[in-house]
PDB file of N, CA and C in Angstrom:
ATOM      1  N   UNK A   1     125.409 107.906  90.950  1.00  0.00           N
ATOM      2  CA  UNK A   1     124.094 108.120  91.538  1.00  0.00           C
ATOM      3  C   UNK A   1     123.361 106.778  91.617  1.00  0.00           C
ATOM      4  N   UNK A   2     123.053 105.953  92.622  1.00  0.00           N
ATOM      5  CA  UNK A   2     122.034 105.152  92.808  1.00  0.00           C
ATOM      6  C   UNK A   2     121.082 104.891  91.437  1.00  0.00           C
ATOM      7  N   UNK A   3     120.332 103.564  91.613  1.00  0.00           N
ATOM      8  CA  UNK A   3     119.905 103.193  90.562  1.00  0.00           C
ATOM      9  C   UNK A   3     118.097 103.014  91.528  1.00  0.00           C
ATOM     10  N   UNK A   4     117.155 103.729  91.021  1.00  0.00           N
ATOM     11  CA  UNK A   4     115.882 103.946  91.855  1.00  0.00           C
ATOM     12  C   UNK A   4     115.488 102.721  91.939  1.00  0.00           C
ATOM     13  N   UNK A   5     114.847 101.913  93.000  1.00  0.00           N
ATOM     14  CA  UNK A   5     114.141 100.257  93.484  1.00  0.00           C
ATOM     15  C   UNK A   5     113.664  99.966  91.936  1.00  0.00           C
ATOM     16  N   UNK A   6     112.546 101.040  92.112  1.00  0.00           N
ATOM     17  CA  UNK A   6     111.252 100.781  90.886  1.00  0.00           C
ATOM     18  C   UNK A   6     112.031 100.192  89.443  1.00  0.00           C
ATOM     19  N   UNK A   7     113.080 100.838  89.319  1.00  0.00           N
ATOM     20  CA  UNK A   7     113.480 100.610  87.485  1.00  0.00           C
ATOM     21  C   UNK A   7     113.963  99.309  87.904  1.00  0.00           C
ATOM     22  N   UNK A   8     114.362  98.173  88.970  1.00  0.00           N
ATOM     23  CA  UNK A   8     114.795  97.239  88.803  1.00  0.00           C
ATOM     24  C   UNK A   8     113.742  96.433  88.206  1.00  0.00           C
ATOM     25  N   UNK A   9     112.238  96.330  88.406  1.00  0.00           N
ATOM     26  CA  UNK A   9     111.570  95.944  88.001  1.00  0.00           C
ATOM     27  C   UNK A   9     110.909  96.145  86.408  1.00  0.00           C
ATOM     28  N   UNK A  10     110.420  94.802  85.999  1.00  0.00           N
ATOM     29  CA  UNK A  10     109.610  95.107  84.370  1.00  0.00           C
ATOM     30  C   UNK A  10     109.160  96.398  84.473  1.00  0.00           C
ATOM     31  N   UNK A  11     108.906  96.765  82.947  1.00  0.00           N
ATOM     32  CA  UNK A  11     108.152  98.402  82.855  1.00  0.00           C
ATOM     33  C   UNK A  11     106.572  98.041  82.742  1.00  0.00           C
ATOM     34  N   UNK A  12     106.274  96.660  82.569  1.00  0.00           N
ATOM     35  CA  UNK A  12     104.745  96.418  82.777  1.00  0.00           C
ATOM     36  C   UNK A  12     104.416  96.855  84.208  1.00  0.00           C
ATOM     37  N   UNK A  13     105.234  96.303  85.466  1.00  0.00           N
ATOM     38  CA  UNK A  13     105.260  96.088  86.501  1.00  0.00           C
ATOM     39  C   UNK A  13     104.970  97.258  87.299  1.00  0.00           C
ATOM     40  N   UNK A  14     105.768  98.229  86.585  1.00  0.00           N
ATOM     41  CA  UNK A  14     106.340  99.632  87.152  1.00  0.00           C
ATOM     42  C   UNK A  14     104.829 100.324  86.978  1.00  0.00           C
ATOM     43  N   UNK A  15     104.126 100.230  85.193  1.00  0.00           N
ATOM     44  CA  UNK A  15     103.143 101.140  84.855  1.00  0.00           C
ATOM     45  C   UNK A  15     101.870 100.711  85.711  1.00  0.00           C
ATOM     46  N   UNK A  16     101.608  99.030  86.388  1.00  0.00           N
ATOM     47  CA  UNK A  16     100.637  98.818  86.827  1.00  0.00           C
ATOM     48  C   UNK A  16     100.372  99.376  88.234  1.00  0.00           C
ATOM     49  N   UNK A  17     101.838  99.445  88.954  1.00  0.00           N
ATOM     50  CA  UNK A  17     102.519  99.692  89.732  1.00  0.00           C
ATOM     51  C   UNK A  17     101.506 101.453  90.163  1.00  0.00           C
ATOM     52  N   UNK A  18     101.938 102.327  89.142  1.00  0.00           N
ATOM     53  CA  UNK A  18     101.221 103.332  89.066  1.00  0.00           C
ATOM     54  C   UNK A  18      99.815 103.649  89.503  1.00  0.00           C
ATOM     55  N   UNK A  19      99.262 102.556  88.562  1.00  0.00           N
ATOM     56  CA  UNK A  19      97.613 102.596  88.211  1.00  0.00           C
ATOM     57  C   UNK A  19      97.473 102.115  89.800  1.00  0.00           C
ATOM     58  N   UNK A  20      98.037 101.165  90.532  1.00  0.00           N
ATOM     59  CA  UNK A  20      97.138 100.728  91.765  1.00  0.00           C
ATOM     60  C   UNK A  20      97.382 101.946  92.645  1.00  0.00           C
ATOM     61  N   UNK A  21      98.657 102.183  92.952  1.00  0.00           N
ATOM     62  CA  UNK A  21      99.313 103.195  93.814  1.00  0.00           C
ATOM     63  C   UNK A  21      97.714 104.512  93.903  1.00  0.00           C
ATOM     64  N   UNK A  22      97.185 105.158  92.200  1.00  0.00           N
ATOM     65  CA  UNK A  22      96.121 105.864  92.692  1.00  0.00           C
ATOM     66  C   UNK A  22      95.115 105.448  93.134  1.00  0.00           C
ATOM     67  N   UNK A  23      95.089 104.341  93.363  1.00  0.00           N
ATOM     68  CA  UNK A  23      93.638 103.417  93.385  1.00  0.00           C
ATOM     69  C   UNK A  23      93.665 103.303  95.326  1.00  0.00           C
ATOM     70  N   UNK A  24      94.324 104.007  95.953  1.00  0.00           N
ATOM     71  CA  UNK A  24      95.034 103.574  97.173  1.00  0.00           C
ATOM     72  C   UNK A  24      94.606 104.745  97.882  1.00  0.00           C
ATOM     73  N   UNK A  25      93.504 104.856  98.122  1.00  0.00           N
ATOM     74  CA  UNK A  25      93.143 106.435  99.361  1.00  0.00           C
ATOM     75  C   UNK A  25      91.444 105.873  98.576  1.00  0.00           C
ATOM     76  N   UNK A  26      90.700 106.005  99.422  1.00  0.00           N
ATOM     77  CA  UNK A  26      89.385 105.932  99.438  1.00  0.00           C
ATOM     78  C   UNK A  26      88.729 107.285  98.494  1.00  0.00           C
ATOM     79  N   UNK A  27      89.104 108.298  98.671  1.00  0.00           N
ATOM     80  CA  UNK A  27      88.645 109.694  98.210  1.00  0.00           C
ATOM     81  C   UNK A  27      88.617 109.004  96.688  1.00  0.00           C
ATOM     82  N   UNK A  28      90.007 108.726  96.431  1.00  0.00           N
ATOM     83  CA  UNK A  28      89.894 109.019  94.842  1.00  0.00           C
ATOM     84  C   UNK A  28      89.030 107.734  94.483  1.00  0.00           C
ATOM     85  N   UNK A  29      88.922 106.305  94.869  1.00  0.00           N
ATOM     86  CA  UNK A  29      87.656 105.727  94.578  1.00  0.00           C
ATOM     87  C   UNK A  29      86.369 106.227  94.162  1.00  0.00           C
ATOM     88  N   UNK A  30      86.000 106.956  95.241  1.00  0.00           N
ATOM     89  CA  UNK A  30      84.909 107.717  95.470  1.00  0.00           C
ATOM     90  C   UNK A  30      84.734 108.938  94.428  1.00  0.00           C
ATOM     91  N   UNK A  31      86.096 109.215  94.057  1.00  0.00           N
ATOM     92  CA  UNK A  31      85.930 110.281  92.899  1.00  0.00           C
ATOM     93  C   UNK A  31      85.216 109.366  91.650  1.00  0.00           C
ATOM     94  N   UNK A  32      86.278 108.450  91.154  1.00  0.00           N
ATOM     95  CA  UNK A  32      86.493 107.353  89.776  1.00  0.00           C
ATOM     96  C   UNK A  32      84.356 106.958  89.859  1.00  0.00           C
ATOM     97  N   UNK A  33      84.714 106.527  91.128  1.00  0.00           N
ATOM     98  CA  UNK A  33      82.814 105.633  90.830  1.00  0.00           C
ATOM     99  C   UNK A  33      81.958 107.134  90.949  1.00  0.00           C
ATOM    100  N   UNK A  34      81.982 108.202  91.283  1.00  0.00           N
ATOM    101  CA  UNK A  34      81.300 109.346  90.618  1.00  0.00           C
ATOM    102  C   UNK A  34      81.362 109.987  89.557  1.00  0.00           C
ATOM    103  N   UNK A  35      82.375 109.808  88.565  1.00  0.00           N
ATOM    104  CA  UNK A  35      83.213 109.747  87.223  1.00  0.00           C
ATOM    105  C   UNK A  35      82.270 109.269  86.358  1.00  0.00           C
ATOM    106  N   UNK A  36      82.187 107.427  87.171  1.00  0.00           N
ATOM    107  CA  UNK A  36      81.614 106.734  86.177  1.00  0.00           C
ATOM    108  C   UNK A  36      80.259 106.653  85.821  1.00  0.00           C
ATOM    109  N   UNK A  37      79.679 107.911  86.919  1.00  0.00           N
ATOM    110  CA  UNK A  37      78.016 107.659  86.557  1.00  0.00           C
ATOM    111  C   UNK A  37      77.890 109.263  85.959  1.00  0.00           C
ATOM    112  N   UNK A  38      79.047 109.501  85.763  1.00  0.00           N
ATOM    113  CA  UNK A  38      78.601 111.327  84.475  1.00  0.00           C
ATOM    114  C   UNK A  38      79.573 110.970  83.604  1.00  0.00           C
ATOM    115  N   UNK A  39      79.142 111.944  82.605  1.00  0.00           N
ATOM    116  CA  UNK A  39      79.745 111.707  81.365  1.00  0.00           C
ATOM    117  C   UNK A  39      80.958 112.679  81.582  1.00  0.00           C
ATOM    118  N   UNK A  40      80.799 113.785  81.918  1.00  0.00           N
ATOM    119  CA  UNK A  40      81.959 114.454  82.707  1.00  0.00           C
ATOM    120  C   UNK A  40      81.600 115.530  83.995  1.00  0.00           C
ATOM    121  N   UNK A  41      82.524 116.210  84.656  1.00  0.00           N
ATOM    122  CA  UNK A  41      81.723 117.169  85.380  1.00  0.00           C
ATOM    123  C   UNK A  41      83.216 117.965  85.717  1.00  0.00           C
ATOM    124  N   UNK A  42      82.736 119.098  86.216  1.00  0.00           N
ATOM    125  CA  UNK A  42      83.567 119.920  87.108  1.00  0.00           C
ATOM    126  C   UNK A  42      84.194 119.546  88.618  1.00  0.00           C
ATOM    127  N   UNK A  43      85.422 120.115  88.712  1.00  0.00           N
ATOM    128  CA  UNK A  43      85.582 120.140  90.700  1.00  0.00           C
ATOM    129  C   UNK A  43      84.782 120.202  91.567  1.00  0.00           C
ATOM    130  N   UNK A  44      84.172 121.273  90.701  1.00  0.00           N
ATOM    131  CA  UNK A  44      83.091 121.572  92.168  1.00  0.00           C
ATOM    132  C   UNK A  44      81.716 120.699  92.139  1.00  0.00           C
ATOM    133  N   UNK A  45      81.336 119.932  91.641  1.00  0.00           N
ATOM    134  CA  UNK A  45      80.374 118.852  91.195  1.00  0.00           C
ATOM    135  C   UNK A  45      80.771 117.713  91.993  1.00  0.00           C
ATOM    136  N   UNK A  46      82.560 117.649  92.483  1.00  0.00           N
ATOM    137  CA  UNK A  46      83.083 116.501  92.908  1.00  0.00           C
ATOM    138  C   UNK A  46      82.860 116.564  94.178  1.00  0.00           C
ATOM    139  N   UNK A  47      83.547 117.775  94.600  1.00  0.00           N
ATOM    140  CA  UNK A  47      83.482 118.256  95.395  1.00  0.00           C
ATOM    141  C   UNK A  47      81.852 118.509  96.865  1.00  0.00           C
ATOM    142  N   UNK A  48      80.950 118.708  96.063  1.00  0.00           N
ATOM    143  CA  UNK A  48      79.577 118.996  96.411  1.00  0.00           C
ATOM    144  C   UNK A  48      79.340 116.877  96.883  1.00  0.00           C
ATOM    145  N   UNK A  49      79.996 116.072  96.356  1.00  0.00           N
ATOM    146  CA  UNK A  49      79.938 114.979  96.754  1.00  0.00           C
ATOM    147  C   UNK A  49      80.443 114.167  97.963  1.00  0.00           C
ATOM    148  N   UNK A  50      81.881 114.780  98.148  1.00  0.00           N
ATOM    149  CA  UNK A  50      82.426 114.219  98.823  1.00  0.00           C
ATOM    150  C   UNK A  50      82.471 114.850 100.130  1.00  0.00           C
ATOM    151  N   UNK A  51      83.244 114.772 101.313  1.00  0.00           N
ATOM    152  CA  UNK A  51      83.067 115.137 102.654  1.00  0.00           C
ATOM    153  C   UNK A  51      84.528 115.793 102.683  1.00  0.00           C
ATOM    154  N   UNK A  52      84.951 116.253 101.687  1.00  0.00           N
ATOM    155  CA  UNK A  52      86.423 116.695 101.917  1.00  0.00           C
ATOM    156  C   UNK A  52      86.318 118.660 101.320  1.00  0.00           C
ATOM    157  N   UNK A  53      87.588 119.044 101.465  1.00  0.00           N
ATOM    158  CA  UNK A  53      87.325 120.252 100.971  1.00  0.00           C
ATOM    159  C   UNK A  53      87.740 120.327  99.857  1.00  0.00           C
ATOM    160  N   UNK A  54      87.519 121.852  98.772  1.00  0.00           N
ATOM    161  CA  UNK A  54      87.503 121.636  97.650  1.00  0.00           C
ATOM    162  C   UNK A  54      89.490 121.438  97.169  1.00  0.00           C
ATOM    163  N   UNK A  55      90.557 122.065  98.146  1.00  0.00           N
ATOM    164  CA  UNK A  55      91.607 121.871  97.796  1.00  0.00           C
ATOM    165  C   UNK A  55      92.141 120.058  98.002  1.00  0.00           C
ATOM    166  N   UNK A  56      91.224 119.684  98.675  1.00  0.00           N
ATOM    167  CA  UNK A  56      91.725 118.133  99.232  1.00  0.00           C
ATOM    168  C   UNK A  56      91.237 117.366  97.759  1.00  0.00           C
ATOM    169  N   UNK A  57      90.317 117.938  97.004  1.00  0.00           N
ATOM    170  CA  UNK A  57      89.902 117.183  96.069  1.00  0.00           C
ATOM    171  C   UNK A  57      90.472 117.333  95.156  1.00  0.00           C
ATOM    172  N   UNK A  58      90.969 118.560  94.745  1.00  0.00           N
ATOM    173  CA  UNK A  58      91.292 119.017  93.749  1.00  0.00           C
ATOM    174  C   UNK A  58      93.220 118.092  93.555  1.00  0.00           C
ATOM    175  N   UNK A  59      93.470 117.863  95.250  1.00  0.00           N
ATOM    176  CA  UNK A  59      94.978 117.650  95.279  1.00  0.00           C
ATOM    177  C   UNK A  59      94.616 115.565  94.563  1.00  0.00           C
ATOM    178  N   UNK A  60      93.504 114.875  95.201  1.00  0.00           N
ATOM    179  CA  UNK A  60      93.307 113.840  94.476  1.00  0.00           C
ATOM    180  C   UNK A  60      92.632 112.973  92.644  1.00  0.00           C
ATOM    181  N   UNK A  61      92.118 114.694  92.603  1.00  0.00           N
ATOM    182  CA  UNK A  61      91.957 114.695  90.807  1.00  0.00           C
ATOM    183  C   UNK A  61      93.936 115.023  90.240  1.00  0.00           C
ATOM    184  N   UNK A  62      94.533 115.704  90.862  1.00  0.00           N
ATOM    185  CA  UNK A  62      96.285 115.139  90.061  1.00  0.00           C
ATOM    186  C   UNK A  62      96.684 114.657  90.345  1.00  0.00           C
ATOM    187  N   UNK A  63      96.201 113.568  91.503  1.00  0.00           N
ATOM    188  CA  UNK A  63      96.703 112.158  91.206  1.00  0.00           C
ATOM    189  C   UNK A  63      96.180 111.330  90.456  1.00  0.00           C
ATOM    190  N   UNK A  64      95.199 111.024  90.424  1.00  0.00           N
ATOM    191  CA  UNK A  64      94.535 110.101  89.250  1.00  0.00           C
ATOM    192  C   UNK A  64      94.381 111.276  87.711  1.00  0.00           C
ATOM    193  N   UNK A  65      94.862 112.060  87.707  1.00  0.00           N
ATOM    194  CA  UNK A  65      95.479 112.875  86.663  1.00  0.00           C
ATOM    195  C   UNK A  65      96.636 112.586  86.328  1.00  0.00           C
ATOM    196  N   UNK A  66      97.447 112.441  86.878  1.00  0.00           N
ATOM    197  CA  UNK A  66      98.935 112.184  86.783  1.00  0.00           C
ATOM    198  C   UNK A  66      99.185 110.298  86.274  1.00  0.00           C
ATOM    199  N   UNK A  67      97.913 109.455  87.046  1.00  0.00           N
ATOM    200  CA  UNK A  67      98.605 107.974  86.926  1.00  0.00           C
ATOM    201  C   UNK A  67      97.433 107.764  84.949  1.00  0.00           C
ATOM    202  N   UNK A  68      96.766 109.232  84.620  1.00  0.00           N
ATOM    203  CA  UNK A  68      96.127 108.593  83.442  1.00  0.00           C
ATOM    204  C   UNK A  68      94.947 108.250  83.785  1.00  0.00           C
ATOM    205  N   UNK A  69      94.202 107.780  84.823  1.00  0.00           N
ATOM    206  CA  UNK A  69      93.089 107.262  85.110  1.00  0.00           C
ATOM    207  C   UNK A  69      91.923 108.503  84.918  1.00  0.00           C
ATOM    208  N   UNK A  70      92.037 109.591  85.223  1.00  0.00           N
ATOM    209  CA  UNK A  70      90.963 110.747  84.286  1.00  0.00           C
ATOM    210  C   UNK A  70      91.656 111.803  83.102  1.00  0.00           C
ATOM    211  N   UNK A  71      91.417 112.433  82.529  1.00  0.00           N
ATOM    212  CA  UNK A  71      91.662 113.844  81.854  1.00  0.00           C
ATOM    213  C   UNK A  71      91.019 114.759  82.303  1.00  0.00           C
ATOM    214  N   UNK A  72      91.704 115.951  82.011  1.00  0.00           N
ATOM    215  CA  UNK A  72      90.514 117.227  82.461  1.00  0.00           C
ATOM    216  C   UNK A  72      91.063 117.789  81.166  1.00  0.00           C
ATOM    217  N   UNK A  73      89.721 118.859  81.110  1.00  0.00           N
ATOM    218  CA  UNK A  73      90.199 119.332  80.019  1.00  0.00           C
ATOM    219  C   UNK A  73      89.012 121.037  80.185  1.00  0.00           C
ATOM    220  N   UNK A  74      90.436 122.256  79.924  1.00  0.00           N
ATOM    221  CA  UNK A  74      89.866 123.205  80.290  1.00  0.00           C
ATOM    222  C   UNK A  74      88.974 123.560  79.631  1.00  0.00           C
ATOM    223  N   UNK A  75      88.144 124.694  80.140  1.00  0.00           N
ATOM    224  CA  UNK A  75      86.443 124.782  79.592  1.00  0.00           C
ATOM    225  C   UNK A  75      85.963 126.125  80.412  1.00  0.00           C
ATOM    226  N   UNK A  76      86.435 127.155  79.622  1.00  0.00           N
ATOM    227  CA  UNK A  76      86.352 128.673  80.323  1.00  0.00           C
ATOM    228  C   UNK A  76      87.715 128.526  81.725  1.00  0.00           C
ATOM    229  N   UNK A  77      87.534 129.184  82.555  1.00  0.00           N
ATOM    230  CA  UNK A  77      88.310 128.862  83.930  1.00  0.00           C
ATOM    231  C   UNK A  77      88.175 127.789  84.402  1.00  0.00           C
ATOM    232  N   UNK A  78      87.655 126.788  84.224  1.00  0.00           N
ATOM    233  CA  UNK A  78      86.916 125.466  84.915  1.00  0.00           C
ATOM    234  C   UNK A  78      87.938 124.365  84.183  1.00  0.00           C
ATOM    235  N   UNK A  79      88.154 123.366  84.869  1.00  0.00           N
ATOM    236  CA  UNK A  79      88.483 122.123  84.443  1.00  0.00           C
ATOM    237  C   UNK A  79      87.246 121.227  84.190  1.00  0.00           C
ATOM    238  N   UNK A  80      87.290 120.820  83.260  1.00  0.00           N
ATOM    239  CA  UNK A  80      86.139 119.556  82.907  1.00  0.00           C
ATOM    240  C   UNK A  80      86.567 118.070  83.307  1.00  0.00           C
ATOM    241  N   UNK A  81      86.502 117.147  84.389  1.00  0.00           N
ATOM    242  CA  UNK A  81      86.626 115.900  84.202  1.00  0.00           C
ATOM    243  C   UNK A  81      86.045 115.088  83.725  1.00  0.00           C
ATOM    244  N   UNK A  82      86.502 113.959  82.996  1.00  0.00           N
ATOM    245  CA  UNK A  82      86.030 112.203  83.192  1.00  0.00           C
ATOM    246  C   UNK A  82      87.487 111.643  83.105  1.00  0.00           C
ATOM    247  N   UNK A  83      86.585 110.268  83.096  1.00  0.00           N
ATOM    248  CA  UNK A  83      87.215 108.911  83.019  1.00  0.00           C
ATOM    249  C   UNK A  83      87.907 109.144  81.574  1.00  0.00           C
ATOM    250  N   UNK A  84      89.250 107.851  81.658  1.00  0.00           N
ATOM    251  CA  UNK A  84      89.905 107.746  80.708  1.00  0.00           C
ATOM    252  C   UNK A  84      89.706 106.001  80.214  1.00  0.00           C
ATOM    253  N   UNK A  85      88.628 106.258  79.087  1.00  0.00           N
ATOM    254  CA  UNK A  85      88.434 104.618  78.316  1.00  0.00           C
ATOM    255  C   UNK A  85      90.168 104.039  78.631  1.00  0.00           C
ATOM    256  N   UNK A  86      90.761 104.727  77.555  1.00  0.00           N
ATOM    257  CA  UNK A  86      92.029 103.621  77.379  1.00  0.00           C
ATOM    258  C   UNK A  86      92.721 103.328  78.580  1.00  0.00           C
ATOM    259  N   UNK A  87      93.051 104.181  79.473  1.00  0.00           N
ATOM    260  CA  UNK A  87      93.400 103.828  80.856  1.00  0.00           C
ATOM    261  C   UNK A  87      93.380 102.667  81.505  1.00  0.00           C
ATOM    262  N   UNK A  88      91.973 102.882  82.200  1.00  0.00           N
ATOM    263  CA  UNK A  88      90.818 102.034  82.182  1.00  0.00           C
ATOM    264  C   UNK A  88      91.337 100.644  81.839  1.00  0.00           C
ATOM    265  N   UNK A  89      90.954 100.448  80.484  1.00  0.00           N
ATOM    266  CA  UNK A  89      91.025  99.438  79.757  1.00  0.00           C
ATOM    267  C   UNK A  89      92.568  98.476  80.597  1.00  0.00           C
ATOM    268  N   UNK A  90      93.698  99.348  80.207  1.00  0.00           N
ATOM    269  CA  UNK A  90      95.052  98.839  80.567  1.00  0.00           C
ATOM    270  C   UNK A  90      95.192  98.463  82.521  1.00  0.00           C
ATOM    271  N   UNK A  91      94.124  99.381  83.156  1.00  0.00           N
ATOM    272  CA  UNK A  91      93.508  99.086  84.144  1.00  0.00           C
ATOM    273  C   UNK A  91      93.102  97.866  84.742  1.00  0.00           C
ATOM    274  N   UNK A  92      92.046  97.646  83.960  1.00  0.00           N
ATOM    275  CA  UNK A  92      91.613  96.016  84.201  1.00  0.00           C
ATOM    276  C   UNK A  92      92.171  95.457  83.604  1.00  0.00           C
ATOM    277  N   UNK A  93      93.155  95.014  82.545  1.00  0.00           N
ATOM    278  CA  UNK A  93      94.029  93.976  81.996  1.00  0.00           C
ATOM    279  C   UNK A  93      95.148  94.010  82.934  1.00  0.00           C
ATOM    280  N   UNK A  94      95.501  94.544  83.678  1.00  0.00           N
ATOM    281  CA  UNK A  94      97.084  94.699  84.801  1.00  0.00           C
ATOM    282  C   UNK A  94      96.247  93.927  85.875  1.00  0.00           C
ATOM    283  N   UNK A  95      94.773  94.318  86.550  1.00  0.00           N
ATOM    284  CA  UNK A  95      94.100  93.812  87.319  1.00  0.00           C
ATOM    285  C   UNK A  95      93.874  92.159  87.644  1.00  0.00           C
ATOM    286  N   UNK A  96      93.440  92.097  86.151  1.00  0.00           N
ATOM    287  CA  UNK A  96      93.091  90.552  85.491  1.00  0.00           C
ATOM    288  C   UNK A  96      94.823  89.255  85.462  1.00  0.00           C
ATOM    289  N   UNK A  97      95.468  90.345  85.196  1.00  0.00           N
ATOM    290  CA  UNK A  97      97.034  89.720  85.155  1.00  0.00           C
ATOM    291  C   UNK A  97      97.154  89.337  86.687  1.00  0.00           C
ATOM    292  N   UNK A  98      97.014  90.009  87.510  1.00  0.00           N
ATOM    293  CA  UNK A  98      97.820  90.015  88.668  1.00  0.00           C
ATOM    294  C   UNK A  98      96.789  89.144  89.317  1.00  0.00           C
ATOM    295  N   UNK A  99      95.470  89.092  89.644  1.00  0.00           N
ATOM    296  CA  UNK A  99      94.688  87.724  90.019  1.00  0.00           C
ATOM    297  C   UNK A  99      94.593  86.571  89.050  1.00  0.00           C
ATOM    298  N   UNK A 100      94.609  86.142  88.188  1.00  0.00           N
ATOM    299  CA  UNK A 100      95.181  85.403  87.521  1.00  0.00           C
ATOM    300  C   UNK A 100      96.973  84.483  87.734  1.00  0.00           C
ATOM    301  N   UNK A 101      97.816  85.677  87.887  1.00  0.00           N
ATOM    302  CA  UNK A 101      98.958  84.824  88.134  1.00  0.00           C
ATOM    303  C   UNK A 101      98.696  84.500  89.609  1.00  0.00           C
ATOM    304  N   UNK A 102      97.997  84.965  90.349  1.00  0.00           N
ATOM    305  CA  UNK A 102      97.950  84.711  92.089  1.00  0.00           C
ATOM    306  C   UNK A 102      96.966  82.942  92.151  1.00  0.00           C
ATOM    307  N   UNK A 103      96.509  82.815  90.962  1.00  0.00           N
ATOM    308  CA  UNK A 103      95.586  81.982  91.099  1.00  0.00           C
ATOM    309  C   UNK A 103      94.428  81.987  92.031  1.00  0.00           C
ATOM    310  N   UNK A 104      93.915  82.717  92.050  1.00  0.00           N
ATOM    311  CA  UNK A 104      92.548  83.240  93.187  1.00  0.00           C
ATOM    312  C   UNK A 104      91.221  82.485  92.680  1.00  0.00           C
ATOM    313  N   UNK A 105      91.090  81.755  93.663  1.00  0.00           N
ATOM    314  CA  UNK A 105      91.515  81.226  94.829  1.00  0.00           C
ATOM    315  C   UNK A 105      91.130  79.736  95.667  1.00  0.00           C
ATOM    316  N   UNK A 106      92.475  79.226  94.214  1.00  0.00           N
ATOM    317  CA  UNK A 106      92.259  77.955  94.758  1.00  0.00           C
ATOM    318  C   UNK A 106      93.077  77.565  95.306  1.00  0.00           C
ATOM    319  N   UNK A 107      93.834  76.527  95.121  1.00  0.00           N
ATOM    320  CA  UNK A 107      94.502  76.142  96.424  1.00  0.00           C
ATOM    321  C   UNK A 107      95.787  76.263  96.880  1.00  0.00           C
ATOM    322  N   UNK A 108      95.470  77.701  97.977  1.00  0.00           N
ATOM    323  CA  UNK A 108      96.110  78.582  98.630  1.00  0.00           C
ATOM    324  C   UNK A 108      96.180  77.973 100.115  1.00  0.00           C
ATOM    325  N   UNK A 109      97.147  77.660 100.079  1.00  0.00           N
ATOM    326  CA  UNK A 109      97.447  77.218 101.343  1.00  0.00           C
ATOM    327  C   UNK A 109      99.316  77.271 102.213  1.00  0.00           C
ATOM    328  N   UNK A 110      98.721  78.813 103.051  1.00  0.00           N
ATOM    329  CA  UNK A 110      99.913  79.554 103.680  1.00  0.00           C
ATOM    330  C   UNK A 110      99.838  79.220 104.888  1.00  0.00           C
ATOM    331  N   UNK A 111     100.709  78.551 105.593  1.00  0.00           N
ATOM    332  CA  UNK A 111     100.917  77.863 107.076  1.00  0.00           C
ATOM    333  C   UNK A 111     102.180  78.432 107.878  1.00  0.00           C
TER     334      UNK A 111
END
């Protein structure tokens, strides 16, 4: 059986790899920076925000569910979201790595 692209690469590479991949559709932005101004909230709280419907939202809270970047956590029938500190954290240190080794932005010069 084939050996998948991704595992050829570091497992730093692979996990940051993750974290940007959800960071990659505008919606879930728009979820994360409404995240970050409640302490937690429901779907439908997200939902009442955004311009999408409630299954379109619900399909971009398990993705940034899935890469770690929120938790939910049930609460009667309801899912409760926020943000995930430690995530997060490993978030901007993968962030900080990758402009840093790019050297941004000095002298870049592609001809």
């Amino acid at each position: 059986m084939p050996q998948a692209k991704v595992e050829l690469f570091e497992k730093e590479l692979q996990a940051s790899a993750v974290l940007f991949k959800a960071l990659g559709h505008p919606a879930r932005l728009a979820i994360l920076n409404f995240l970050a101004g409640t302490n937690s909230c429901f779907m439908g709280d997200i939902s009442k925000e955004l311009p999408l419907s409630r299954t379109t939202v619900n399909q971009h809270l398990d993705e940034l569910k899935k890469a770690g970047l929120i938790q939910g956590h049930v609460s009667g029938i309801k899912t409760n979201y926020c943000l995930n500190p430690a995530v997060l954290v490993k978030l901007k240190i993968a962030m900080e790595k990758l402009i840093n080794t790019m050297n941004c932005c000095g002298n870049i010069n592609c001809k």
